[in-house]
Protein backbone atom coordinates (compact mmCIF):
# COMPACT_ATOMS: atom_id res chain seq x y z
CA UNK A 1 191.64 161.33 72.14
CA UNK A 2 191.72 158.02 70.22
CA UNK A 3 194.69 155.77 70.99
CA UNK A 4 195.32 153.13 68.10
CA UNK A 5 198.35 151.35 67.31
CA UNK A 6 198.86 147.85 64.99
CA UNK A 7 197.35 145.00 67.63
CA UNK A 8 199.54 142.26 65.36
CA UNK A 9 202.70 143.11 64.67
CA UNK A 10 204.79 140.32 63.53
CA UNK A 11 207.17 140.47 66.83
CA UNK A 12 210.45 138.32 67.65
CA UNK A 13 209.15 136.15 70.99
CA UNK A 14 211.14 138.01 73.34
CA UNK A 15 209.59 141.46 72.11
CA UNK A 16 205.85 139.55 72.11
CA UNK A 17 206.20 138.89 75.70
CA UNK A 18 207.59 142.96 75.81
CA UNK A 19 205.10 145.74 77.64
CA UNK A 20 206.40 148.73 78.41
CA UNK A 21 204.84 152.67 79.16
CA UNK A 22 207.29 154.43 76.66
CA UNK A 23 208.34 153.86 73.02
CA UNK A 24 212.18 153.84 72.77
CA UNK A 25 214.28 151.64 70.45
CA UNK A 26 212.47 148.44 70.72
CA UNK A 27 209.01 147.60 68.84
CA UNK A 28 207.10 146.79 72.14
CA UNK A 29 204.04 149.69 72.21
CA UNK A 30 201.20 150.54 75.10
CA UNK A 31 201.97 151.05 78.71
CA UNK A 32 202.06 148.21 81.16
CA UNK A 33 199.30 146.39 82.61
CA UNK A 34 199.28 147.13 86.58
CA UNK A 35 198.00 144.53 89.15
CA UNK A 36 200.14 142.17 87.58
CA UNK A 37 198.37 141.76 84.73
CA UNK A 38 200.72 141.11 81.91
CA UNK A 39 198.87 139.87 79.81
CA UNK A 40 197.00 142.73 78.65
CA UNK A 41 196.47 142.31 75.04
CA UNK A 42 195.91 146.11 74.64
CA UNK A 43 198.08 148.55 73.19
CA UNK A 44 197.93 152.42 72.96
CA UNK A 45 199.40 154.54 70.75
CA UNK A 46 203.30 156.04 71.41
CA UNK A 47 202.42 157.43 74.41
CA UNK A 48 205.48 158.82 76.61
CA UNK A 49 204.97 157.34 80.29
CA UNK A 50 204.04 160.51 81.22
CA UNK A 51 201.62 161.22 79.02
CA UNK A 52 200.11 157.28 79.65
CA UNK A 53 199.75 158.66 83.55
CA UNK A 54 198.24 161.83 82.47
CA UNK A 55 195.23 159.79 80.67
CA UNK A 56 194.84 157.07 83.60
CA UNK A 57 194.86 160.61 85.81
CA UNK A 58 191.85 161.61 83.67
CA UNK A 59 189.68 158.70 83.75
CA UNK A 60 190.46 158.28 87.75
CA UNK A 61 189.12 162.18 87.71
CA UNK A 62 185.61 161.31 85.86
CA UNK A 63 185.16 158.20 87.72
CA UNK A 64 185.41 159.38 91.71
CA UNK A 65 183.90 163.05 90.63
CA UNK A 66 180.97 161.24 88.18
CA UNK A 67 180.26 158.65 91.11
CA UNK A 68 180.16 161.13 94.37
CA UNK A 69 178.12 163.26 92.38
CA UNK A 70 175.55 160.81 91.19
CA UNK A 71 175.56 159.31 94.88
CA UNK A 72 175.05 162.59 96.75
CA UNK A 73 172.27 163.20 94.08
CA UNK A 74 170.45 159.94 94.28
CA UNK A 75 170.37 160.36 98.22
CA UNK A 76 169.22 164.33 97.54
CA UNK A 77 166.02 162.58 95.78
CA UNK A 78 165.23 160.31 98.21
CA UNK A 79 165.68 162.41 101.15
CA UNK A 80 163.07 165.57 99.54
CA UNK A 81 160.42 162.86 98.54
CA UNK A 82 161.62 161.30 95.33
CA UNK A 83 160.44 157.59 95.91
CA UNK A 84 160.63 155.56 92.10
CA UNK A 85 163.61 153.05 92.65
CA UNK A 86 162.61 152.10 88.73
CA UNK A 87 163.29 155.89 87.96
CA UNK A 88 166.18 155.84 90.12
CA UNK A 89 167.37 153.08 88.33
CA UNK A 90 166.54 154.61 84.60
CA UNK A 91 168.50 157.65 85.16
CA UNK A 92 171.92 155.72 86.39
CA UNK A 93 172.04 154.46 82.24
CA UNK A 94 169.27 156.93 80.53
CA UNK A 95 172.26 159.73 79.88
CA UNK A 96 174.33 157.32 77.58
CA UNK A 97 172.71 159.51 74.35
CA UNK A 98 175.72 162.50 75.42
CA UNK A 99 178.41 159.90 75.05
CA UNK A 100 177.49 160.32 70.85
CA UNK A 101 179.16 163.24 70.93
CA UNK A 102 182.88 161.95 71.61
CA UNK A 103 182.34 158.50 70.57
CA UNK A 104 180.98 160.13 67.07
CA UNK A 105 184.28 162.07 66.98
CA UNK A 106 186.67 159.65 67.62
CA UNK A 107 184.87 156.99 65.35
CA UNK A 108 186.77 158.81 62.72
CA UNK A 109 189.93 158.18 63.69
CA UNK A 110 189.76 154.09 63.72
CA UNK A 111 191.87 152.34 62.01
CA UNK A 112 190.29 150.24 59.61
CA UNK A 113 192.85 147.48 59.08
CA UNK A 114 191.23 145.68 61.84
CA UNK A 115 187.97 144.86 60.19
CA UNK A 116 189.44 142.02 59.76
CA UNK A 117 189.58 140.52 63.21
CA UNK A 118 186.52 142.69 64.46
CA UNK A 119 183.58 140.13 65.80
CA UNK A 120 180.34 139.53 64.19
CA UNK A 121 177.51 142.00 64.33
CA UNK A 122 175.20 138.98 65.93
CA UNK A 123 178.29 138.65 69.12
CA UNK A 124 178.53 141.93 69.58
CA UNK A 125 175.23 141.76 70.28
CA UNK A 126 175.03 138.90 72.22
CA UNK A 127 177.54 140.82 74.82
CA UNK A 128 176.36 143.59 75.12
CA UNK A 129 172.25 142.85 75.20
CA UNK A 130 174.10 140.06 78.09
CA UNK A 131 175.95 143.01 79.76
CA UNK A 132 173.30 145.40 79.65
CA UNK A 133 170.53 143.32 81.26
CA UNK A 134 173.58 142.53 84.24
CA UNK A 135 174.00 146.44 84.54
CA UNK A 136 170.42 146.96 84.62
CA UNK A 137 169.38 143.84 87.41
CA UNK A 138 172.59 145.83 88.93
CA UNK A 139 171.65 149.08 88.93
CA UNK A 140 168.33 148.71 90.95
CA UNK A 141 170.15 146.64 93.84
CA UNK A 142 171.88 149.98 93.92
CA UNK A 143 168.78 152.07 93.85
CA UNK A 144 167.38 149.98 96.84
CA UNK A 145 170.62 150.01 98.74
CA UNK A 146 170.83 154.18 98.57
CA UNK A 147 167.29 154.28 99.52
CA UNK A 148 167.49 152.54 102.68
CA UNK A 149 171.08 153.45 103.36
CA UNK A 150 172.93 156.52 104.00
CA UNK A 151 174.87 157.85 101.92
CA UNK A 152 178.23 157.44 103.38
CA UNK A 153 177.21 154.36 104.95
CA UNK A 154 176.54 153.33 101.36
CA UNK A 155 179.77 154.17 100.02
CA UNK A 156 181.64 152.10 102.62
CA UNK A 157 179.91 149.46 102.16
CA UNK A 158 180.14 149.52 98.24
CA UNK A 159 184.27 148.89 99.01
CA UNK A 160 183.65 145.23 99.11
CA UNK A 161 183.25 145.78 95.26
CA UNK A 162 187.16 145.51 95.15
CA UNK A 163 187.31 142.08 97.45
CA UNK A 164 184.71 140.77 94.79
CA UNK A 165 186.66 141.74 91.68
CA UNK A 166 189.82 140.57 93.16
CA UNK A 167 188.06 136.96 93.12
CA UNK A 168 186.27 137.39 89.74
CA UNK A 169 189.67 139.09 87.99
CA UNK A 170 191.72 136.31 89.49
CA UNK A 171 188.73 133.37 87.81
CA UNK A 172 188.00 135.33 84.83
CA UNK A 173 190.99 137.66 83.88
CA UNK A 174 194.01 135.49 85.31
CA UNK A 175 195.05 138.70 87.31
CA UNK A 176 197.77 137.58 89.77
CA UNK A 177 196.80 137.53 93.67
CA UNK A 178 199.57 138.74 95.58
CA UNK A 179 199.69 139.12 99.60
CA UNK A 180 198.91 142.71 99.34
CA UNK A 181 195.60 142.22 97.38
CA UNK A 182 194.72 139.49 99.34
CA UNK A 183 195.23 142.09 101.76
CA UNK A 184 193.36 144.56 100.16
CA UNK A 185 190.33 141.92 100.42
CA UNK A 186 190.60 140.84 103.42
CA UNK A 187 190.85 145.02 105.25
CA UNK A 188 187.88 145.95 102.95
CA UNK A 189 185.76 142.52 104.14
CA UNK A 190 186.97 143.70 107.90
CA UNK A 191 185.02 147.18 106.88
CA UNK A 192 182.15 146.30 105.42
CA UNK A 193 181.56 143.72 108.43
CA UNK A 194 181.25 146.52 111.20
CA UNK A 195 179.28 148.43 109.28
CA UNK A 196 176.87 145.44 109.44
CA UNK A 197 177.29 144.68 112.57
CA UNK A 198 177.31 148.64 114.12
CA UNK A 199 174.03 149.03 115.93
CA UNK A 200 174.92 152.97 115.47
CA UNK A 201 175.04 152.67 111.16
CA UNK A 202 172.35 154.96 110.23
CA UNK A 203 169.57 155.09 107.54
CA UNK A 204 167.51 157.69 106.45
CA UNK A 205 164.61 158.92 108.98
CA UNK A 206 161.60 156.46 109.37
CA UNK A 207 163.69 153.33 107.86
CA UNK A 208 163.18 150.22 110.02
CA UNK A 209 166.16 147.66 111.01
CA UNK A 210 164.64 145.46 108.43
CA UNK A 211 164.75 148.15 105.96
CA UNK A 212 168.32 148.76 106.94
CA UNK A 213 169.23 144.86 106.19
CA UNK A 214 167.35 144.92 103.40
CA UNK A 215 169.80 147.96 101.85
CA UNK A 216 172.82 146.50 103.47
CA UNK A 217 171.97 142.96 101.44
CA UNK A 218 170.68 144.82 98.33
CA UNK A 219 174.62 146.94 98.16
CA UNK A 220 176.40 144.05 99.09
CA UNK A 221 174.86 142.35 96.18
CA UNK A 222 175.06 144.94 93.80
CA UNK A 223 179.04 145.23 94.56
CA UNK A 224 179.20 141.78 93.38
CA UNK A 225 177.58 142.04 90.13
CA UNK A 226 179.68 145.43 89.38
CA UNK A 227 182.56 143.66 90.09
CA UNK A 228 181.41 140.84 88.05
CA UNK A 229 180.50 142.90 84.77
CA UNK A 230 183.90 144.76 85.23
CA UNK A 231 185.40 141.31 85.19
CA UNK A 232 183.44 140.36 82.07
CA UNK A 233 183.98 143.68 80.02
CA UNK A 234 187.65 143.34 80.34
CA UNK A 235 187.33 139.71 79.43
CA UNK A 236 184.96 140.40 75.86
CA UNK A 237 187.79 143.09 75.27
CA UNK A 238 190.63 140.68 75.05
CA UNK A 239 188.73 137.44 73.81
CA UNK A 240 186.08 138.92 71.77
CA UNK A 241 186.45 142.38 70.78
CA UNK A 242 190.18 142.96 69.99
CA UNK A 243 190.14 146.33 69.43
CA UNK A 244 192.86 149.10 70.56
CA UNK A 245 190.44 152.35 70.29
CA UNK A 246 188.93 154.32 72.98
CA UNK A 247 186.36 154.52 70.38
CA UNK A 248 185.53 150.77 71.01
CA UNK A 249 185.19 151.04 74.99
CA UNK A 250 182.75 153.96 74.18
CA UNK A 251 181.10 152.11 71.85
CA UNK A 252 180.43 149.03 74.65
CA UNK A 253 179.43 151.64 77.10
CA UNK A 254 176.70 153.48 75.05
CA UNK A 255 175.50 150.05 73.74
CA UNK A 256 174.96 148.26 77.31
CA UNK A 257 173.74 151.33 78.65
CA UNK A 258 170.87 151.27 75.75
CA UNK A 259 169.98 147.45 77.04
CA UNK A 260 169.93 148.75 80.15
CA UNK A 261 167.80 151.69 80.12
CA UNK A 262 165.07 149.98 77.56
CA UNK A 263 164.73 147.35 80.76
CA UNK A 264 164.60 150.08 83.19
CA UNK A 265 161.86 151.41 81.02
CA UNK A 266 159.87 148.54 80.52
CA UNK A 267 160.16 147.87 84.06
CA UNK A 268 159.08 151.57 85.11
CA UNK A 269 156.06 151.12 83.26
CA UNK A 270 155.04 147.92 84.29
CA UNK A 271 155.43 148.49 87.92
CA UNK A 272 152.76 151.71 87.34
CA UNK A 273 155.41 153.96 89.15
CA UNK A 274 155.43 156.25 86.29
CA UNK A 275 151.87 157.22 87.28
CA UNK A 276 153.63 158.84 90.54
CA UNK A 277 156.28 160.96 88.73
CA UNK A 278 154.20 163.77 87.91
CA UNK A 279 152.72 164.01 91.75
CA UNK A 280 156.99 163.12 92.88
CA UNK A 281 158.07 166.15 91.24
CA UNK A 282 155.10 168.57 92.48
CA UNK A 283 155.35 167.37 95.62
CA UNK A 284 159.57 167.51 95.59
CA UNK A 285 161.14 169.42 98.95
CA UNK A 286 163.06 171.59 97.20
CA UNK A 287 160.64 172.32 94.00
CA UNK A 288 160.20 170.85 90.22
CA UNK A 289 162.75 172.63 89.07
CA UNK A 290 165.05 171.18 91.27
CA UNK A 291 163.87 167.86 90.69
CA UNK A 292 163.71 167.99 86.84
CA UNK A 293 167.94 169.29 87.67
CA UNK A 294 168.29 166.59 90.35
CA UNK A 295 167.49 163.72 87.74
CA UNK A 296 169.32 165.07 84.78
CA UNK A 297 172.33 165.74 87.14
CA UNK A 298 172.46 162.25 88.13
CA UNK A 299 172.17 161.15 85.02
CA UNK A 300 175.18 162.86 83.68
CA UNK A 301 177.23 162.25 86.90
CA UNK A 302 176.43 158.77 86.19
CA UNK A 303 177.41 158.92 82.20
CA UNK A 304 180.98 161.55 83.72
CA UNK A 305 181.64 157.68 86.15
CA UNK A 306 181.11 155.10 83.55
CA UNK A 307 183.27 156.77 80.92
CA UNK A 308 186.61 157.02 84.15
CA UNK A 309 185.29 152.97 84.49
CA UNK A 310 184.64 151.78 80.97
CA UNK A 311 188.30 154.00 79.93
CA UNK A 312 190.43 152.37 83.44
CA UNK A 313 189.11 149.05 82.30
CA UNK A 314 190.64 149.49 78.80
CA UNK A 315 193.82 151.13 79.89
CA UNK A 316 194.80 149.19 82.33
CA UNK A 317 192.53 146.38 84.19
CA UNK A 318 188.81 145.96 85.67
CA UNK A 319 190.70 145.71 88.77
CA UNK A 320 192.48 148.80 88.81
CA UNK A 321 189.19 150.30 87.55
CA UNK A 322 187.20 148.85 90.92
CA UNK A 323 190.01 149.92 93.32
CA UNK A 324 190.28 153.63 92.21
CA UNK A 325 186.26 153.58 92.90
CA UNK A 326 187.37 152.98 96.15
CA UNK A 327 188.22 156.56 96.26
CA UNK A 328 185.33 158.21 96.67
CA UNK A 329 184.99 156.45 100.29
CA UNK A 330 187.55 159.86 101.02
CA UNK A 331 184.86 161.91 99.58
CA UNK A 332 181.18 160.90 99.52
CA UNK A 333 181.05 159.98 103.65
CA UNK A 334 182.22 163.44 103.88
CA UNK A 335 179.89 165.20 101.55
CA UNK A 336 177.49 163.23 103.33
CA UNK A 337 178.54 164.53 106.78
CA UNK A 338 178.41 168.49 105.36
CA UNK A 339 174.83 167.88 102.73
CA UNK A 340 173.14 165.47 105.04
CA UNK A 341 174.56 165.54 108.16
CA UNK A 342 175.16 161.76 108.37
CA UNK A 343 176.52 160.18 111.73
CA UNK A 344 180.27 159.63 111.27
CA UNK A 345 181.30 157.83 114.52
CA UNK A 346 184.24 155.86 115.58
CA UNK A 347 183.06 152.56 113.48
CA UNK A 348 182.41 154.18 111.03
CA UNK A 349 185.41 156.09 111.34
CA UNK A 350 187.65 153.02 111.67
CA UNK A 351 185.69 151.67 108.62
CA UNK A 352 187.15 153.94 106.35
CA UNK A 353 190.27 153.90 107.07
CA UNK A 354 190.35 150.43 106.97
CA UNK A 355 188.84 151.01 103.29
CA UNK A 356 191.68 153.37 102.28
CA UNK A 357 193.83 150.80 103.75
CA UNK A 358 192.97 148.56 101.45
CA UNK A 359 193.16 150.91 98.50
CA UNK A 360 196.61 151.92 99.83
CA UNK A 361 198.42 148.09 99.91
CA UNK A 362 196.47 147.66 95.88
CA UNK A 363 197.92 151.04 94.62
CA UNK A 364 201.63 149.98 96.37
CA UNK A 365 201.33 146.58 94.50
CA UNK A 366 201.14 148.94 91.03
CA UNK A 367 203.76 150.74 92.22
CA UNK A 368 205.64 147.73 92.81
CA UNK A 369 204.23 145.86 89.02
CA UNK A 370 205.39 149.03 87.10
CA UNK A 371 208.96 149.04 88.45
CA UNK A 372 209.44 145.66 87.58
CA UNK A 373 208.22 145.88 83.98
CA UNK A 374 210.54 148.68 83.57
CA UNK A 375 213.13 146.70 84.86
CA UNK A 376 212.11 144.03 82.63
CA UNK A 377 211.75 146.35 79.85
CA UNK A 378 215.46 148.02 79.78
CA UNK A 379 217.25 144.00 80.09
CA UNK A 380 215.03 143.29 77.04
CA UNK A 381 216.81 146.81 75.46
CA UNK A 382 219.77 146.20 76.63
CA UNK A 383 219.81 142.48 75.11
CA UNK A 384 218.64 143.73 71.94
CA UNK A 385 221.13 146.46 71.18
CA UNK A 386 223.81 143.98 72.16
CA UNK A 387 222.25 141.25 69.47
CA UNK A 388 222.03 144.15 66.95
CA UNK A 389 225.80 144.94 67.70
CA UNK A 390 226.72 141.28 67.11
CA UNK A 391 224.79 141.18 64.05
């Protein structure tokens, strides 16, 4: 499943400026960027535009399954006595060692004309020790935010990730801001404000209002960063990194994730809550076995997520990538409502749909961004078969 095509052609200007999802007569290559991002400098192999929507189908699939899974989980351990926000935070980057396996695989299929224009060995390291300690700070504002929160009351709340990386694609990526993102923004803000302001949003039992604020704060703020490193890895793709293989997004994903879990580590042992662990998983609700399963589960549900983000972010944009996340607001408050019996009342009710709302008007604007470049595409074929009749 690598995708690698030649990154510099020599192209006429017109076909430079040329992105389309299929391979027909012209030399353009790779699918178009959606969001109105077209500028993507990345190119996949000749993919039919079928096939291209089969693959984005496939990452969307690991990251909403890989994220209400790991969510679900990481309120499971709370709620039967699991208490370790370090551990909490360890396992959400300790599975990265699984990713070997394909990464190793398609590692053999890279093309190695582009050792050329790969980045030193000393920036590569500079990003991604930089991303990883981001991902790591990140992942225990999430860690607090579940614990205090419930856990569909922490997945609505988590949709102002896509208001944030509007802003931070629009800074850092130059992604266009049309009315319906702005839109998109401005319906998810509206949601994640009565949820704050609900006296009826619930937390666990024996969480204080002050508890609650804290978590509300803590997910809030851990949106923000997401949406800022998804920002950033799409930007060290395009200025830094240069590379066209699925091999390469891997390779950022296992690398951060190694910064990340070495801090979660250090920080699990310095805090002395590894003492606890052993007494946690004796004393665990539903029994050690479960708890030795409930960790490594969300540790791979985590790992199944951050592949579907890392692979939207290189196919099409960090943006896309943070609105499709959006999805699982249709399926973690209702997993919540069946596992854990949360309260799903009319704000909250009216909170989500105001949250699919939002996801609705982005997904419209791709819709609208991928006619267009087709449109685009077939006057640029059109022009060129007439040139190559005059010539």
């Amino acid at each position: 499943m690598a995708f690698s095509s030649p990154l510099h052609e020599t192209l006429s200007a017109a076909k430079a400026r040329c992105f389309s999802y299929s391979q027909v007569a012209a030399d353009c290559e790779g699918p178009a960027m959606t969001g109105g991002d077209i500028g993507n400098k990345f190119h996949l192999m000749k993919l039919e535009r079928w096939q291209w929507w089969i693959l984005v189908a496939v990452n969307i699939f690991f990251l909403v399954a890989g994220q209400a899974a790991a969510v679900i989980l990481g309120r499971f351990y709370y709620d039967q006595g699991g208490n370790s926000k370090w551990l909490a935070t360890l396992v959400q980057t300790a599975g990265f060692p699984i990713l070997f396996i394909p990464f190793l695989f398609l590692e053999s299929t890279k093309d190695s004309s582009d050792s050329s224009a790969a980045p030193s060995i000393r920036t590569l390291s500079l990003i991604y020790f930089f991303l990883g300690v981001l991902i790591a700070g990140d992942n225990m504002l999430y860690s607090v935010g579940l614990l205090y929160l419930s856990a569909s009351t922490y997945s609505l709340i988590c949709a102002t990730q896509l208001a944030f990386n509007a802003v931070f694609a629009y800074f850092i990526n130059s992604q266009k801001f049309t009315i319906l993102i702005f839109n998109s923004v401005v319906v998810l803000t509206l949601s994640a404000a009565l949820i704050a302001v609900d006296d009826d949003s619930d937390g666990p039992s024996g969480v204080s209002r002050w508890k609650y604020f804290i978590g509300f704060i803590s997910t809030v703020a851990a949106s923000a960063f997401y949406s800022l490193i998804l920002s950033l890895m799409q930007l060290s793709f395009e200025k830094f990194i240069k590379k066209e293989t699925f091999s390469t997004a891997l390779e950022m994903q296992i690398y951060t994730s190694l910064v990340a879990t070495c801090i979660s580590t250090i920080g699990l042992l310095a805090s002395g809550e590894w003492k606890t662990l052993h007494g946690e998983m004796e004393a665990f609700g539903k029994g050690s076995f479960s708890y030795v399963m409930t960790i490594v589960g969300i540790s791979f549900s985590w790992q199944v997520c951050s592949v579907g983000v890392v692979g939207l972010i290189f196919i099409v944009s960090s943006l896309f990538s943070n609105v499709i996340s959006t999805v699982s607001l249709a399926i973690t408050p209702i997993a919540s409502v069946i596992v854990f019996h949360d309260k799903m009342g009319g704000v909250k009710v009216i909170a989500m749909l105001l949250a699919m709302w939002g996801f609705t008007s982005y997904i419209y604007q791709n819709y609208m961004d991928e006619s267009k470049s087709r449109k685009s595409q077939a006057r640029i074929d059109v022009d060129g078969a007439t040139g190559d009749a005059v010539c």
